[in-house]
Protein backbone atom coordinates (compact mmCIF):
# COMPACT_ATOMS: atom_id res chain seq x y z
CA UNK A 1 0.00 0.00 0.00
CA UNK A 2 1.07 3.38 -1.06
CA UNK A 3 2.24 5.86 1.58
CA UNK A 4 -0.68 8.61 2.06
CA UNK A 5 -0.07 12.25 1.59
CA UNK A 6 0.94 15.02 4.46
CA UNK A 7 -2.21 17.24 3.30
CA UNK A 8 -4.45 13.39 3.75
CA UNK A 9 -3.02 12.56 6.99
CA UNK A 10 -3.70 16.12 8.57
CA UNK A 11 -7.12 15.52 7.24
CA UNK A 12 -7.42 12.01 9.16
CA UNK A 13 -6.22 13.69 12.27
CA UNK A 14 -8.72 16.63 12.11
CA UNK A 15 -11.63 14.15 11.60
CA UNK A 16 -10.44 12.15 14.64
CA UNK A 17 -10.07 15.50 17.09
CA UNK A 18 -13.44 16.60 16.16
CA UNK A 19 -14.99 13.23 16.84
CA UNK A 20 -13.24 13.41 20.48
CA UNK A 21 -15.21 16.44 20.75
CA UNK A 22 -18.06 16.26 23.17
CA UNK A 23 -20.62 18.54 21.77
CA UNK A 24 -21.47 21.87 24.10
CA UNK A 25 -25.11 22.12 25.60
CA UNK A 26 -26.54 25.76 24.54
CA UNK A 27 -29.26 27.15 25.81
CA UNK A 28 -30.48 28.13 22.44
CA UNK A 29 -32.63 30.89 24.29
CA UNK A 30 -30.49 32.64 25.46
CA UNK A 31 -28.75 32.19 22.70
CA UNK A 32 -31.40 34.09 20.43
CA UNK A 33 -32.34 36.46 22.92
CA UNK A 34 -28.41 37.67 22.40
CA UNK A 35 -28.89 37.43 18.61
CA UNK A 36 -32.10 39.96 18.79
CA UNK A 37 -30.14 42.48 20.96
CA UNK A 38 -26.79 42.59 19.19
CA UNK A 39 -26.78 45.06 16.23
CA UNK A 40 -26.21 43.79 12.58
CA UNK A 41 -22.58 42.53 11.55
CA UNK A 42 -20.48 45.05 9.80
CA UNK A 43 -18.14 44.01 6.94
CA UNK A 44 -15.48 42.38 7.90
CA UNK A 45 -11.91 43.87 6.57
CA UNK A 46 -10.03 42.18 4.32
CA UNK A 47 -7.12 42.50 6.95
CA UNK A 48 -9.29 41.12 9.39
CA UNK A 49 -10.78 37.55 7.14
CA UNK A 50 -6.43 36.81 6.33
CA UNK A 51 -6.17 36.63 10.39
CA UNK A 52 -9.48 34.56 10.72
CA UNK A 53 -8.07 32.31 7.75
CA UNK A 54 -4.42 32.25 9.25
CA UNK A 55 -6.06 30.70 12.57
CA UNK A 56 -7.95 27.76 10.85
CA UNK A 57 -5.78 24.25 11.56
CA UNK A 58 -3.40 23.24 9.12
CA UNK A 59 -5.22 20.52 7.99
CA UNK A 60 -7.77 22.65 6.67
CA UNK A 61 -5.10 24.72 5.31
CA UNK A 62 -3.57 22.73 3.48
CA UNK A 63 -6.83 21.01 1.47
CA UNK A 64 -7.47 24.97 0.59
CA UNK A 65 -3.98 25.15 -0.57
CA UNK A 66 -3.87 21.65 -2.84
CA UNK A 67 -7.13 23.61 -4.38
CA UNK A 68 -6.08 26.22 -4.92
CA UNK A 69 -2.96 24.46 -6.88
CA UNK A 70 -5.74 22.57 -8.95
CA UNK A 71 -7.49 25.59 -9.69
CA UNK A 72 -4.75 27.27 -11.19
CA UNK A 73 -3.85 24.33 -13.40
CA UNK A 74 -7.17 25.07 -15.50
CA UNK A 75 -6.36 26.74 -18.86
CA UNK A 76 -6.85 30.18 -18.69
CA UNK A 77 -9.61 31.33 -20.85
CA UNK A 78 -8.96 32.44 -24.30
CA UNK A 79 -10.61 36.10 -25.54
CA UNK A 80 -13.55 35.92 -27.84
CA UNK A 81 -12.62 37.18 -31.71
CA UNK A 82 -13.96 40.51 -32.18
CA UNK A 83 -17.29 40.32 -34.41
CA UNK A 84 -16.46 40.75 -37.94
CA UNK A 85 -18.49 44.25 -39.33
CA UNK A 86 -19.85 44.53 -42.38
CA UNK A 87 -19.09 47.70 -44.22
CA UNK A 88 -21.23 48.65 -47.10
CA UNK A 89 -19.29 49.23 -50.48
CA UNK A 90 -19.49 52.21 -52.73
CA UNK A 91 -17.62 50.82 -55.52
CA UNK A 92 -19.10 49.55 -59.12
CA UNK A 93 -19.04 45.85 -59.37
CA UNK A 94 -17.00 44.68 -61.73
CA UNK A 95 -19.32 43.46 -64.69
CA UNK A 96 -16.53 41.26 -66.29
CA UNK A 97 -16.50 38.65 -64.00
CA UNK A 98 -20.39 38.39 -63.47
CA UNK A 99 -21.40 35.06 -65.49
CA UNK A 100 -23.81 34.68 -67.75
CA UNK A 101 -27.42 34.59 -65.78
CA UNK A 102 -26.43 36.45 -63.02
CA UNK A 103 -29.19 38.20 -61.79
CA UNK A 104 -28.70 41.73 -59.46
CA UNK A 105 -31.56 43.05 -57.25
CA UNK A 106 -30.87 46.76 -55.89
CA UNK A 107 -31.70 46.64 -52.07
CA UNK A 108 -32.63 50.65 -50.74
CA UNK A 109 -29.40 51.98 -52.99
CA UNK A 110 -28.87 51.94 -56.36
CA UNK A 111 -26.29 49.14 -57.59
CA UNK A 112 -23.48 50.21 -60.14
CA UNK A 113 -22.22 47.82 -62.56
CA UNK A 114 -18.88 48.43 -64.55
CA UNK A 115 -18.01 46.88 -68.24
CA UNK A 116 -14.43 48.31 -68.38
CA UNK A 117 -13.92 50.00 -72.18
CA UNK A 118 -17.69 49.10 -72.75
CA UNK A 119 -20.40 50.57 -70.69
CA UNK A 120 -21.61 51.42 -67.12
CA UNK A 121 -25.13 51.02 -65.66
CA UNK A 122 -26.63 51.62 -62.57
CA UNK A 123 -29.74 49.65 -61.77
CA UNK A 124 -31.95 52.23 -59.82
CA UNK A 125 -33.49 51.27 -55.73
CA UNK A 126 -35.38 47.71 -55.88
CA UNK A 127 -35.23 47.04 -59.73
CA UNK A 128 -34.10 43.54 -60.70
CA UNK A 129 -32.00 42.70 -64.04
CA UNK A 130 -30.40 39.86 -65.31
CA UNK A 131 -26.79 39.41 -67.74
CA UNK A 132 -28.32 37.55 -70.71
CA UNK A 133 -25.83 37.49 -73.03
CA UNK A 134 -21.70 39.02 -71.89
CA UNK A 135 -20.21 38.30 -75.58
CA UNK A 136 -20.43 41.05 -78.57
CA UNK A 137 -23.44 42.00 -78.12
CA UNK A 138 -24.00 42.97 -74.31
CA UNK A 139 -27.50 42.49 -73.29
CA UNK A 140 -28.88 43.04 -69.80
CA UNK A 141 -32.48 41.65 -69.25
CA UNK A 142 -34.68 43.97 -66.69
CA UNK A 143 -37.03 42.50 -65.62
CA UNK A 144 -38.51 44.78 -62.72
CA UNK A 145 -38.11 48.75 -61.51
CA UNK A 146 -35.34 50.80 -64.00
CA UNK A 147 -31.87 50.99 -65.89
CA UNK A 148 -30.10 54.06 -66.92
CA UNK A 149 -26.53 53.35 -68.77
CA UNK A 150 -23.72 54.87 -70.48
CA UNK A 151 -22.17 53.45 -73.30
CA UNK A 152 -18.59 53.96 -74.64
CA UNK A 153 -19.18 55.32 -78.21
CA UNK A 154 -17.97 52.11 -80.41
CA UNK A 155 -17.69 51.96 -84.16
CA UNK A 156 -19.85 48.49 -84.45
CA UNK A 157 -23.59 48.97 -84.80
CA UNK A 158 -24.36 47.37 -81.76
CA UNK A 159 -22.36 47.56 -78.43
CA UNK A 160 -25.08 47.13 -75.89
CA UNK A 161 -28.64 46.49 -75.48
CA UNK A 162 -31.66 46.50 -73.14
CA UNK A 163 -34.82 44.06 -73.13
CA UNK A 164 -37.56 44.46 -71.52
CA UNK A 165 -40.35 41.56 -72.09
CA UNK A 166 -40.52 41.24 -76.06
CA UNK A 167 -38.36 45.05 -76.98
CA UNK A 168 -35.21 45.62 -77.12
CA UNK A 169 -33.04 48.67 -76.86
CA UNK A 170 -29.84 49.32 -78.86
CA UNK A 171 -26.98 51.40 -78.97
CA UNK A 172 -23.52 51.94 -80.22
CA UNK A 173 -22.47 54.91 -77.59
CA UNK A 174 -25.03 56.95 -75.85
CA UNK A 175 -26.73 57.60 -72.75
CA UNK A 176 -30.21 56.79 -71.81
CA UNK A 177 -32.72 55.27 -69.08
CA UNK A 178 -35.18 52.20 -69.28
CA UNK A 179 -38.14 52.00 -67.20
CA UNK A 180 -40.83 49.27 -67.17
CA UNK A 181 -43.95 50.23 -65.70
CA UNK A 182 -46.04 47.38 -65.99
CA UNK A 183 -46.96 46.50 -69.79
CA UNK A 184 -44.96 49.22 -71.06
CA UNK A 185 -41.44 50.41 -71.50
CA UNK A 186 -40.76 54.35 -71.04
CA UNK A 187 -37.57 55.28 -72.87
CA UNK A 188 -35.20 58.48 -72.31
CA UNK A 189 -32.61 59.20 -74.07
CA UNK A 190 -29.53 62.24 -73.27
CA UNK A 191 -26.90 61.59 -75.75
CA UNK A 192 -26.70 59.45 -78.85
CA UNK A 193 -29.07 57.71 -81.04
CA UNK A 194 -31.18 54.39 -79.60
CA UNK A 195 -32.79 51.93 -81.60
CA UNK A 196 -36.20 50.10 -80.35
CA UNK A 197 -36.89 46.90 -81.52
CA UNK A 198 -38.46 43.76 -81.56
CA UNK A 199 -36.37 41.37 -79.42
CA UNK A 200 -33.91 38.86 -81.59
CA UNK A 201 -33.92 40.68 -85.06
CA UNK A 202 -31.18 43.22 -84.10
CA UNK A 203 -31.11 45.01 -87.33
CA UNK A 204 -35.02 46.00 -87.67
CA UNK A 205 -35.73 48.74 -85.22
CA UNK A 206 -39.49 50.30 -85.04
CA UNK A 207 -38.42 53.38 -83.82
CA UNK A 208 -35.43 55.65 -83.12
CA UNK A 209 -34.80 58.11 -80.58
CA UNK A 210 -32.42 60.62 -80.37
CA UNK A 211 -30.93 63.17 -77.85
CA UNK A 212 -33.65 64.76 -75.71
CA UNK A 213 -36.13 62.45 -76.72
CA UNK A 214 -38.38 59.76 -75.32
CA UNK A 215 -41.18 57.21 -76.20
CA UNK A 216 -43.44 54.86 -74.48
CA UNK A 217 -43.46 51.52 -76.02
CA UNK A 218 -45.83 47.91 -76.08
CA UNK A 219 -43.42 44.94 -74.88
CA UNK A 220 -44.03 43.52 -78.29
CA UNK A 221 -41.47 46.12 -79.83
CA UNK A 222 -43.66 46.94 -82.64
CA UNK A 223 -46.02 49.55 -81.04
CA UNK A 224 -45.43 52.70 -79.23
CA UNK A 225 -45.21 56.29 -79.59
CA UNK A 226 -42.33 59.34 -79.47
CA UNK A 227 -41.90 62.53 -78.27
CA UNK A 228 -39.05 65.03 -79.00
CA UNK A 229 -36.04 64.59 -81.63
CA UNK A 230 -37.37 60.86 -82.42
CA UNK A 231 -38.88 58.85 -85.58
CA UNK A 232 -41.04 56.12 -86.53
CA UNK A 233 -39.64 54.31 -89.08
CA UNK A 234 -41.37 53.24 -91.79
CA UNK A 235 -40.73 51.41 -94.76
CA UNK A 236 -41.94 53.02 -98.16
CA UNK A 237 -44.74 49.37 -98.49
CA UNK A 238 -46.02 50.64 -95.20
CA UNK A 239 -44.02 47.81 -93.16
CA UNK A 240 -41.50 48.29 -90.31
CA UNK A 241 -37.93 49.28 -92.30
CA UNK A 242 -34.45 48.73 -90.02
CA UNK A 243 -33.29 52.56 -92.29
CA UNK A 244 -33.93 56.00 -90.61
CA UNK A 245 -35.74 57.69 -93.69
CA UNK A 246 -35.14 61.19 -94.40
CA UNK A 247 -38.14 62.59 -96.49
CA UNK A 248 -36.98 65.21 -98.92
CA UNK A 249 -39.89 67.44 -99.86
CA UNK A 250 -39.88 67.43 -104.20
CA UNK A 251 -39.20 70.49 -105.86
CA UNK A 252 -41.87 72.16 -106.83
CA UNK A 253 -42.36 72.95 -110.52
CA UNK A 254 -44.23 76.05 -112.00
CA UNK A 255 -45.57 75.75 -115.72
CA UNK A 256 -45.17 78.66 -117.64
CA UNK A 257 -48.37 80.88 -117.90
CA UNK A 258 -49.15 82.42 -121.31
CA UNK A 259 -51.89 84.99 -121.66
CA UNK A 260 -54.54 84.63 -124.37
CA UNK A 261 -54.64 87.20 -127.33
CA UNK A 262 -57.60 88.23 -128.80
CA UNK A 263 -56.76 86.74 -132.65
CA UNK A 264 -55.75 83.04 -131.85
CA UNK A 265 -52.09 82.88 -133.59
CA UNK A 266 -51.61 81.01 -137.02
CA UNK A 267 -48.83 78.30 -137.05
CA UNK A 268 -45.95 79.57 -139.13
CA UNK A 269 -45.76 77.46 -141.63
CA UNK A 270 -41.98 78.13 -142.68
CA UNK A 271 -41.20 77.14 -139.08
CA UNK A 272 -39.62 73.25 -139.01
CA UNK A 273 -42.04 70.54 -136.64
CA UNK A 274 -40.40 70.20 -133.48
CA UNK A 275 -39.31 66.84 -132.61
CA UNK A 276 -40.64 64.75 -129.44
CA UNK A 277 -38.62 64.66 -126.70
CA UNK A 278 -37.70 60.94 -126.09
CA UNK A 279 -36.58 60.16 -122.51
CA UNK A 280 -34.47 57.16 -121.18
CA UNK A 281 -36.23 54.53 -119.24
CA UNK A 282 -33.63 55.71 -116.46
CA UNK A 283 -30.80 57.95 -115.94
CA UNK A 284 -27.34 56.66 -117.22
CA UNK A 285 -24.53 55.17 -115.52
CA UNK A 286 -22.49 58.43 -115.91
CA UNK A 287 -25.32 60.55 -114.89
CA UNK A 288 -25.80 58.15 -111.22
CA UNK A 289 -21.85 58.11 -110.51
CA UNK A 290 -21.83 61.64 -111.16
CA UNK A 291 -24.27 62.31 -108.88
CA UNK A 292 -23.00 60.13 -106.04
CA UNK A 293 -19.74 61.83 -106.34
CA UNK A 294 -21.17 64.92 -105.69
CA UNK A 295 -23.10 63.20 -102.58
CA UNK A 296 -20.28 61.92 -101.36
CA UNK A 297 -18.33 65.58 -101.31
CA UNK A 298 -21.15 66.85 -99.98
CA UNK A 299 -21.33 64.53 -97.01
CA UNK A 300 -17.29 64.88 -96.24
CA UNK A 301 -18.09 68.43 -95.70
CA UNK A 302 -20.72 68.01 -93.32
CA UNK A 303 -19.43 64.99 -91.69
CA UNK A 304 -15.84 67.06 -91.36
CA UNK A 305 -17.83 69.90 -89.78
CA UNK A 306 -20.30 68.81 -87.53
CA UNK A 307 -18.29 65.77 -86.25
CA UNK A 308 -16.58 66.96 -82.59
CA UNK A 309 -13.79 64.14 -81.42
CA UNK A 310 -10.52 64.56 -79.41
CA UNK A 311 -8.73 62.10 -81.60
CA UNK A 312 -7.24 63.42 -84.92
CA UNK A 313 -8.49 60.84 -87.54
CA UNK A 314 -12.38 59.96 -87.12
CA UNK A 315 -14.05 57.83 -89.75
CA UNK A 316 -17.12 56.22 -90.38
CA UNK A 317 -19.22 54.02 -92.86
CA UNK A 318 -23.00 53.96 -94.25
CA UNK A 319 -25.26 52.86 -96.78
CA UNK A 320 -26.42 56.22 -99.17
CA UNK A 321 -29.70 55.00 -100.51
CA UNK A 322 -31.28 57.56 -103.34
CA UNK A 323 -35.06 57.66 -104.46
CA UNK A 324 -34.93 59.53 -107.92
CA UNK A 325 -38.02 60.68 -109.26
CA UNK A 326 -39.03 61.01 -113.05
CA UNK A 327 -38.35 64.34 -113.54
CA UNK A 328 -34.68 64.13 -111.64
CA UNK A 329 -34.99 65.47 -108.34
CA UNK A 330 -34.90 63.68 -105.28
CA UNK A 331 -38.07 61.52 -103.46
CA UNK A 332 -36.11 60.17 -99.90
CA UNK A 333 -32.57 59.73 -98.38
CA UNK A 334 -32.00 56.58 -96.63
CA UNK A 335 -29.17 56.22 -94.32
CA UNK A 336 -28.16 52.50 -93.19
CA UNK A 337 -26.92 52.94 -90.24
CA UNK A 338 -27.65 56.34 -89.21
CA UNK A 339 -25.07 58.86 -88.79
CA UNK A 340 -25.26 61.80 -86.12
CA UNK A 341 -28.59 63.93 -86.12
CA UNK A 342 -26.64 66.80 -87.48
CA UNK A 343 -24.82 65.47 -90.02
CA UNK A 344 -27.87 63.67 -91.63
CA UNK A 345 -29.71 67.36 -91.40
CA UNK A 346 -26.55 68.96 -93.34
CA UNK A 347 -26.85 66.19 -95.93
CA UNK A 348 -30.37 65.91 -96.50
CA UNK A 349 -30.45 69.81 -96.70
CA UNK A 350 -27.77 69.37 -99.24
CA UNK A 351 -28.97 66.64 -100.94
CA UNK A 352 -32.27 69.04 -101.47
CA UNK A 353 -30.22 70.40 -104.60
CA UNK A 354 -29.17 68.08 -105.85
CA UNK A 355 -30.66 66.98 -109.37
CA UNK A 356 -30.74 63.93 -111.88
CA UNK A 357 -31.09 63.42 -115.82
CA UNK A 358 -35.53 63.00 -115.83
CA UNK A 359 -36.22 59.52 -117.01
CA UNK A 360 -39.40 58.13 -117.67
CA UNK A 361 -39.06 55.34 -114.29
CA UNK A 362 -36.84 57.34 -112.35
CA UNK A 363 -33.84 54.98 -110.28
CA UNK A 364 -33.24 53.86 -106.65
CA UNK A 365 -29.66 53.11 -105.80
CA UNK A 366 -27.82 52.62 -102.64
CA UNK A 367 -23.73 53.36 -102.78
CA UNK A 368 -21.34 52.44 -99.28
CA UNK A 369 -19.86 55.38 -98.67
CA UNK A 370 -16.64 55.70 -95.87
CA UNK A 371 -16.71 59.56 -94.32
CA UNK A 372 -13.59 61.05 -93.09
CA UNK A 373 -12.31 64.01 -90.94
C-alpha cells in the first residue's frame, strides 16, 4: 500500500479530534435572545478575514492550498474574436466577372455595374436585371423597376442592349434610361441615337430616338409612340424598315403661264415641226456616278464639320440609298446605319439640290460610302 499524503493525513487527524469532541449544551434561548439584541454585523476587513483564515488548523489549510494548486492548473480562458463588421461598399461591381445569368436586385441603394472599355449602368433602388448574353453584343435583361446606362461610343452597330419583355433597346455609344412600368417600357434618351426593336432581329428597329427624346413603347417592340427629336420608321410598303428615312420634300415645278390674245395665232408654216422629246427609261450610268460623287463631297463636308472628337483621324461608314423621281430630283434619303442627327440634317439639306437626268421610271440606288475628318 502506497504511503498517504501530508495534506491526507492532517485531514485524518482533524476528523479524529473533532470526533473526540463532546458537543457543548446551549441554551439556544439565550442564545437568540443575544442574537435579537446585538446590532447587525459590519463588513469584515479584508485584513481582518487573512487573520481569521491564518487561525484555521493546518489541515484545513492545506486542502485549501492543494485547491487552490488545482485551480490554477485550468487553462486560462482564451478572448472571444472581435465580431467581424460589415461595411457597405461604394464601388461599381465589376461586370466582367459576373457570369452569364447572373441576376442583381438593388436593395434601398442603387447598384453600379462596370463593363471596363464598354459601358456602365446603374440599376436604380429595388429594380431587378439579369446578364443575358456578356459576348459582342451585351444584353442586360430587366425585368422589374429601371436601368439608366452609359455606353462607350464604339464603331460596331451594336455595343449594348436592353430588353424588356418582347423590346429591345440598342446602342452603339449613348446615354439613356429604361423603365418598365407594368406592360410598357418608357424610354429616355440624353446623348446618342437608340434603336427600339423587336427582341432577336437586331437590325429591324421600329423606332429611333435621339438626344432629348423619349417614347413609351408595347413589350411587343412593334407599337409605341415618341416625343421630341425621335422617328417612326417606316418602310416606303407601309411595313417596319431597319433605315432611318429622311423625307426630302420634291421640288416644286411652276408651268409657264401664257396669256390669251384676242386673234388666236396662225402656225408659221416656214417654221420646221419640233421633234418629241424621247426620254431614257432611267438615268445613265455616268449621270448616277456623277451624282454620287457629288453626294459623297457633300457629305465629307458636313461629316468634317459637324463631327466633334478629341482624336485626330475619325471615320465612319453607311449605306447612301437615293429615291430619284421622273423628272430628276430627289423623293427620300436613306441612311443604313444612321449617322449623327446633325450630319444627316446637313446632308439631307444638301442633298435638297441636288438633281438627276428626268427619265421616264426614275432609279433607286444605294452606294457604301466611308466619311472622313
Amino acid at each position: 500500500m502506497s504511503e498517504r499524503r501530508p495534506e491526507e493525513r492532517a485531514l485524518d487527524r482533524l476528523i479524529l479530534e473533532l470526533r473526540k469532541e463532546v458537543s457543548p449544551q446551549l441554551d439556544w434561548e439565550r442564545v437568540e435572545a443575544r442574537l435579537m439584541r446585538e446590532p447587525a454585523p459590519q463588513p469584515r476587513s479584508a485584513w481582518l478575514s487573512l487573520v481569521s483564515w491564518l487561525r484555521l488548523p493546518a489541515g484545513l489549510l492545506a486542502v485549501a492550498a492543494v485547491t487552490v494548486l488545482l485551480l490554477a492548473r485550468k487553462p486560462a480562458a482564451v478572448p472571444a474574436p472581435p465580431k467581424q463588421i460589415a461595411k457597405l461598399s461604394t464601388a461599381p461591381l465589376n461586370g466582367d466577372q459576373l457570369a452569364l445569368g447572373t441576376r442583381l436586385t438593388a436593395g434601398a441603394r442603387a447598384l453600379l455595374v462596370e463593363h471596363h472599355g464598354r459601358a456602365t449602368w446603374t440599376l436604380e433602388p429595388h429594380a431587378t436585371a439579369r446578364v443575358s448574353d456578356a459576348g459582342e453584343f451585351l444584353t442586360i435583361t430587366l425585368e422589374s423597376g429601371a436601368l439608366s446606362a452609359t455606353v462607350v461610343p464604339n464603331p460596331k452597330p451594336e455595343t449594348f442592349a436592353v430588353e424588356v419583355g418582347g423590346t429591345r433597346v440598342a446602342v452603339h455609344g449613348t446615354a439613356f434610361r429604361v423603365e418598365r412600368t407594368g406592360e410598357q417600357v418608357q424610354v429616355e434618351v440624353s446623348e446618342g441615337t437608340v434603336a427600339v426593336e423587336a427582341s432577336g432581329t437586331h437590325s429591324k428597329p421600329a423606332f429611333l430616338l435621339r438626344r432629348d427624346s423619349r417614347g413609351r413603347f408595347a413589350l411587343d417592340g412593334h407599337t409605341g409612340s415618341v416625343e421630341g427629336n425621335a422617328s417612326e420608321v417606316i418602310a416606303a410598303g407601309g411595313g417596319r424598315s431597319h433605315r432611318n428615312v429622311a423625307k426630302v420634300a420634291p421640288v416644286a415645278t411652276v408651268a409657264p403661264v401664257i396669256a390669251p390674245s384676242a386673234q388666236p395665232s396662225q402656225p408659221d408654216a416656214s417654221a420646221e415641226p419640233t421633234p418629241p422629246v424621247t426620254l431614257p427609261l432611267q438615268p445613265s450610268i455616268s449621270d448616277i456616278e456623277s451624282g454620287v460623287t457629288s453626294a459623297l463631297e457633300l457629305m465629307n463636308r458636313c461629316f468634317h464639320d459637324l463631327t466633334h472628337s478629341t482624336v485626330n483621324h475619325v471615320s465612319a461608314s453607311t449605306g447612301l440609298t437615293l429615291s430619284v423621281a421622273s423628272d430628276g430630283t430627289i423623293q427620300s434619303v436613306i441612311f443604313a446605319p444612321p449617322l449623327a442627327p446633325a450630319v444627316e440634317d446637313c446632308a439631307v439639306s444638301g442633298l435638297r439640290a441636288l438633281t438627276f437626268t428626268p427619265s421616264v421610271e426614275g432609279v433607286t440606288f444605294t452606294r457604301i460610302l466611308e466619311l472622313e475628318r
